[in-house]
N, C-alpha and C. Protein backbone atom coordinates (compact mmCIF):
# COMPACT_ATOMS: atom_id res chain seq x y z
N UNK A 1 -1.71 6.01 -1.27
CA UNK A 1 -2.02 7.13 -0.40
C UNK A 1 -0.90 8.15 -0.50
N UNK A 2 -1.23 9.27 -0.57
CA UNK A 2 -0.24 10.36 -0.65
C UNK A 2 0.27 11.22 0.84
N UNK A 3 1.02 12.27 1.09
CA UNK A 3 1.54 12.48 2.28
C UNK A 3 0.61 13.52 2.44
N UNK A 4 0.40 13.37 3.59
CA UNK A 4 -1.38 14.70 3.77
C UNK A 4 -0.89 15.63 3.80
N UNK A 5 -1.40 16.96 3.39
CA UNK A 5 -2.04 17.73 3.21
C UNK A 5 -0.63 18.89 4.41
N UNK A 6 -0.85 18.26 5.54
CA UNK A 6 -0.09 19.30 6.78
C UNK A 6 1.35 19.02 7.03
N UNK A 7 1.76 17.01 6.05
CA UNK A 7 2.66 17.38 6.52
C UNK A 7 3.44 17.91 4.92
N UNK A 8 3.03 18.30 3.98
CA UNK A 8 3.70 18.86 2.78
C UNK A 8 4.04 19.99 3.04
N UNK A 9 3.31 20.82 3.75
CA UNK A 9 3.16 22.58 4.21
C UNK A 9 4.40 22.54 4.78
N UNK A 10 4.53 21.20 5.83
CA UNK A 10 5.75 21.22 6.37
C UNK A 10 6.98 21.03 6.24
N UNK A 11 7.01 20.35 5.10
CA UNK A 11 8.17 20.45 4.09
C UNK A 11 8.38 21.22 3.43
N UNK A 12 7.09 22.04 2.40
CA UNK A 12 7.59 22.90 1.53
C UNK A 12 9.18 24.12 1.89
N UNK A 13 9.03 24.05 2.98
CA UNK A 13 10.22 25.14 2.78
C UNK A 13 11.49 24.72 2.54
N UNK A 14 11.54 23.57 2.93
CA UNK A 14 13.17 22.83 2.64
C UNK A 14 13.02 22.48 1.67
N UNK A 15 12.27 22.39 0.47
CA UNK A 15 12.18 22.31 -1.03
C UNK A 15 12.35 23.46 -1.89
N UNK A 16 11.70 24.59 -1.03
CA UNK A 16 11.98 25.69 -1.57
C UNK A 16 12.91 26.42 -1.66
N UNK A 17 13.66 26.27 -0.26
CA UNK A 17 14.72 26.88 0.10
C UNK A 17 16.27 26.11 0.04
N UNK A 18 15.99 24.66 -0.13
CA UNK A 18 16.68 24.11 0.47
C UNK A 18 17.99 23.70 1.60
N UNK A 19 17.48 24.69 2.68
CA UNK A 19 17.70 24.12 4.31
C UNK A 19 16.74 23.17 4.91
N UNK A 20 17.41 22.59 5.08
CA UNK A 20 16.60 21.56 6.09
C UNK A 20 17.28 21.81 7.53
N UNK A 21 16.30 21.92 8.53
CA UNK A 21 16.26 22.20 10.13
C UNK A 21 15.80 20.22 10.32
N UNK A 22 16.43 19.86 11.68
CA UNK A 22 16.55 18.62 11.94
C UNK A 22 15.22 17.85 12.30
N UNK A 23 14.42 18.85 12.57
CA UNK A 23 12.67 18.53 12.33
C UNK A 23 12.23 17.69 11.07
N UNK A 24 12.73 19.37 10.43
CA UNK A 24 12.28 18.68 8.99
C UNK A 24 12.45 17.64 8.28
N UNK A 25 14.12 17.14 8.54
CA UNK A 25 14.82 15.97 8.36
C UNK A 25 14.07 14.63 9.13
N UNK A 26 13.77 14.58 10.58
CA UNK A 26 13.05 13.87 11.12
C UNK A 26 11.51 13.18 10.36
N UNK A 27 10.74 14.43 9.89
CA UNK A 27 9.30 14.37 9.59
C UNK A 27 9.87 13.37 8.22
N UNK A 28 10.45 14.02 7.42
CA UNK A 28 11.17 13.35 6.15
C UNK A 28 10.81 11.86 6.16
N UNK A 29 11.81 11.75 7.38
CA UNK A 29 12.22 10.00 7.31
C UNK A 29 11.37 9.56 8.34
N UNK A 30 10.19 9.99 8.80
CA UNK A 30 9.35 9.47 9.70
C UNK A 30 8.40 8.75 8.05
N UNK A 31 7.56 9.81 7.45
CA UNK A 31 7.18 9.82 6.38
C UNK A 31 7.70 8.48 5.40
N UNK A 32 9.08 8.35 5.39
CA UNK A 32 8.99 7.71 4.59
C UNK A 32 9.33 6.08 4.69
N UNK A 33 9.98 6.16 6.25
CA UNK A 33 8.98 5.12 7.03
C UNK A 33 7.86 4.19 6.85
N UNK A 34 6.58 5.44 7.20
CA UNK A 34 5.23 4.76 7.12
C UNK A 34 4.97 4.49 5.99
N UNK A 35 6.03 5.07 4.55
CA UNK A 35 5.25 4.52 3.16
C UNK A 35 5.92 3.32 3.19
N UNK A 36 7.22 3.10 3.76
CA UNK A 36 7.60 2.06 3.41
C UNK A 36 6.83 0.25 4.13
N UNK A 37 6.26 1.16 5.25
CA UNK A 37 5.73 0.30 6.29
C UNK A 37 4.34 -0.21 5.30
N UNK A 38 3.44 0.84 4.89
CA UNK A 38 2.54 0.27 3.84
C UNK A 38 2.77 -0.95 2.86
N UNK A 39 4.05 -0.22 2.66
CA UNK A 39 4.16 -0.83 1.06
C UNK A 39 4.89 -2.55 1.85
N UNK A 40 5.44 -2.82 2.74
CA UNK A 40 5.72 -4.25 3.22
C UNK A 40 4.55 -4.73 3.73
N UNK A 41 3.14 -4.34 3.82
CA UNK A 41 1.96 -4.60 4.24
C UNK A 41 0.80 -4.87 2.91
N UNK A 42 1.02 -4.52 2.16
CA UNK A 42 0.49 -4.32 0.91
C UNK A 42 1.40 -5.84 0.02
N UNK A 43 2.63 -6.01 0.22
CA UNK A 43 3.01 -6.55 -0.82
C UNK A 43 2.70 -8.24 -0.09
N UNK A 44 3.01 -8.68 1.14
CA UNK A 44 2.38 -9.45 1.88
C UNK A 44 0.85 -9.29 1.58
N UNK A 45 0.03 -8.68 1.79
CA UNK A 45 -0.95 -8.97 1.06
C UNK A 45 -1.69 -9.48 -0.17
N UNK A 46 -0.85 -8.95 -1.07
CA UNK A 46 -0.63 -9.05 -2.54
C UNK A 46 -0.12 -10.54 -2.47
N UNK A 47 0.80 -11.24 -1.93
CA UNK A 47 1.54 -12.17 -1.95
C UNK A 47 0.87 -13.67 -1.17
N UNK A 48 -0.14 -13.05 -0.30
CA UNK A 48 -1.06 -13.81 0.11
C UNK A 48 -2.35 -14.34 -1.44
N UNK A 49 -2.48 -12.92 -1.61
CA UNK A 49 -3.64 -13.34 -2.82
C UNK A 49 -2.93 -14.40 -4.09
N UNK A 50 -1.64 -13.77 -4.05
CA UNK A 50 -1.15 -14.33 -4.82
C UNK A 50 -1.02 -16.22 -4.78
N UNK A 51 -1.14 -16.52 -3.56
CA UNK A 51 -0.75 -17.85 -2.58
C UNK A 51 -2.94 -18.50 -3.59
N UNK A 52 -3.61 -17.63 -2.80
CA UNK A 52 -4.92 -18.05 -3.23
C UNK A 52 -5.43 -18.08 -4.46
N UNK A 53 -4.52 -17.55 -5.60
CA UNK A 53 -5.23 -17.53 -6.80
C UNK A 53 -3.85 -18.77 -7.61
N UNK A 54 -3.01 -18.92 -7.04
CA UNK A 54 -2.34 -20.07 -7.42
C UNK A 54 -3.39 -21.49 -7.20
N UNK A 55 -3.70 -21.64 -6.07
CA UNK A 55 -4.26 -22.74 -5.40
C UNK A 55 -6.03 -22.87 -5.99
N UNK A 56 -6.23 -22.01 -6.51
CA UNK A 56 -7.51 -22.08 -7.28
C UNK A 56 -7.40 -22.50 -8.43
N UNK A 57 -6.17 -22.18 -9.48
CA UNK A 57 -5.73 -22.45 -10.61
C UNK A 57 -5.74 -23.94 -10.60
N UNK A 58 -4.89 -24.37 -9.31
CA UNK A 58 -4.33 -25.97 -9.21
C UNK A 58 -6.13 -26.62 -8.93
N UNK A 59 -6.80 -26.45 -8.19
CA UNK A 59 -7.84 -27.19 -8.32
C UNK A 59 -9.26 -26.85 -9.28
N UNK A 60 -8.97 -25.68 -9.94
CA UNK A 60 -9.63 -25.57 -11.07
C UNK A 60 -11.21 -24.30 -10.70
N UNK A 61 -11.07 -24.32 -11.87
CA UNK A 61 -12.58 -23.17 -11.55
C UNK A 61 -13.55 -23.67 -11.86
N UNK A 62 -14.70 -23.63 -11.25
CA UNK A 62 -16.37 -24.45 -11.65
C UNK A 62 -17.14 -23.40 -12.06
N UNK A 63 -17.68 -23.71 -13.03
CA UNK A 63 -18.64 -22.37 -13.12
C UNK A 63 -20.58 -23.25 -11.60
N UNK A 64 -20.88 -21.74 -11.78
CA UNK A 64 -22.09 -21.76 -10.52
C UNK A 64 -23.17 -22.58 -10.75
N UNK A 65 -23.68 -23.32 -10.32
CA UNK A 65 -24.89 -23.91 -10.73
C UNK A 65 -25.98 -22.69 -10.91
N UNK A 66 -26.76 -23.56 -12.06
CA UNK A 66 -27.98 -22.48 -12.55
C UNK A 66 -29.04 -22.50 -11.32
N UNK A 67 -29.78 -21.37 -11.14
CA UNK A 67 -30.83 -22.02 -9.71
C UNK A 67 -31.90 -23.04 -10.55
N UNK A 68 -32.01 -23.62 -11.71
CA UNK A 68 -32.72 -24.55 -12.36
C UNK A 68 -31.97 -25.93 -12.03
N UNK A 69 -30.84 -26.09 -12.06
CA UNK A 69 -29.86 -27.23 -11.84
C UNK A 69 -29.70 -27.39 -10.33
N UNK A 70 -29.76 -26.33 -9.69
CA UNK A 70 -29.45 -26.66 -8.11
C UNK A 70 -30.63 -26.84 -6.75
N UNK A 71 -32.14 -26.74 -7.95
CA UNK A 71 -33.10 -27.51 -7.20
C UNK A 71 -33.90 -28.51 -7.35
């Protein structure tokens, strides 16, 4: 996910100009915060799947019964 749309507008000027007002500094590290907050939510996730596709490996994969075989 990228940083929307209103709050870039709100940065652009301390990129452009480079002053930063203590807002801007705030929004900054609010921002990069919530990516970081994603990304420890995401990798726990990832790390969960990771937990379930280990444990499938260890007891193996079956292929599906045909619906000819399973009635």
């Amino acid at each position: 996910m990228c940083l929307p749309s209103h709050t870039i507008v709100d940065l652009l000027p301390c990129v452009s100009t480079g002053i930063v007002t203590g807002s801007m500094y705030d929004k900054i590290r609010y921002e990069r915060g919530a990516i970081q907050q994603r990304i420890t939510e995401l990798t726990a996730a990832r790390d969960k799947l990771d937990s379930v596709i280990e444990h499938v490996l260890r007891v193996g994969i079956y292929e599906e019964p045909t619906p000819q075989a399973a009635g």
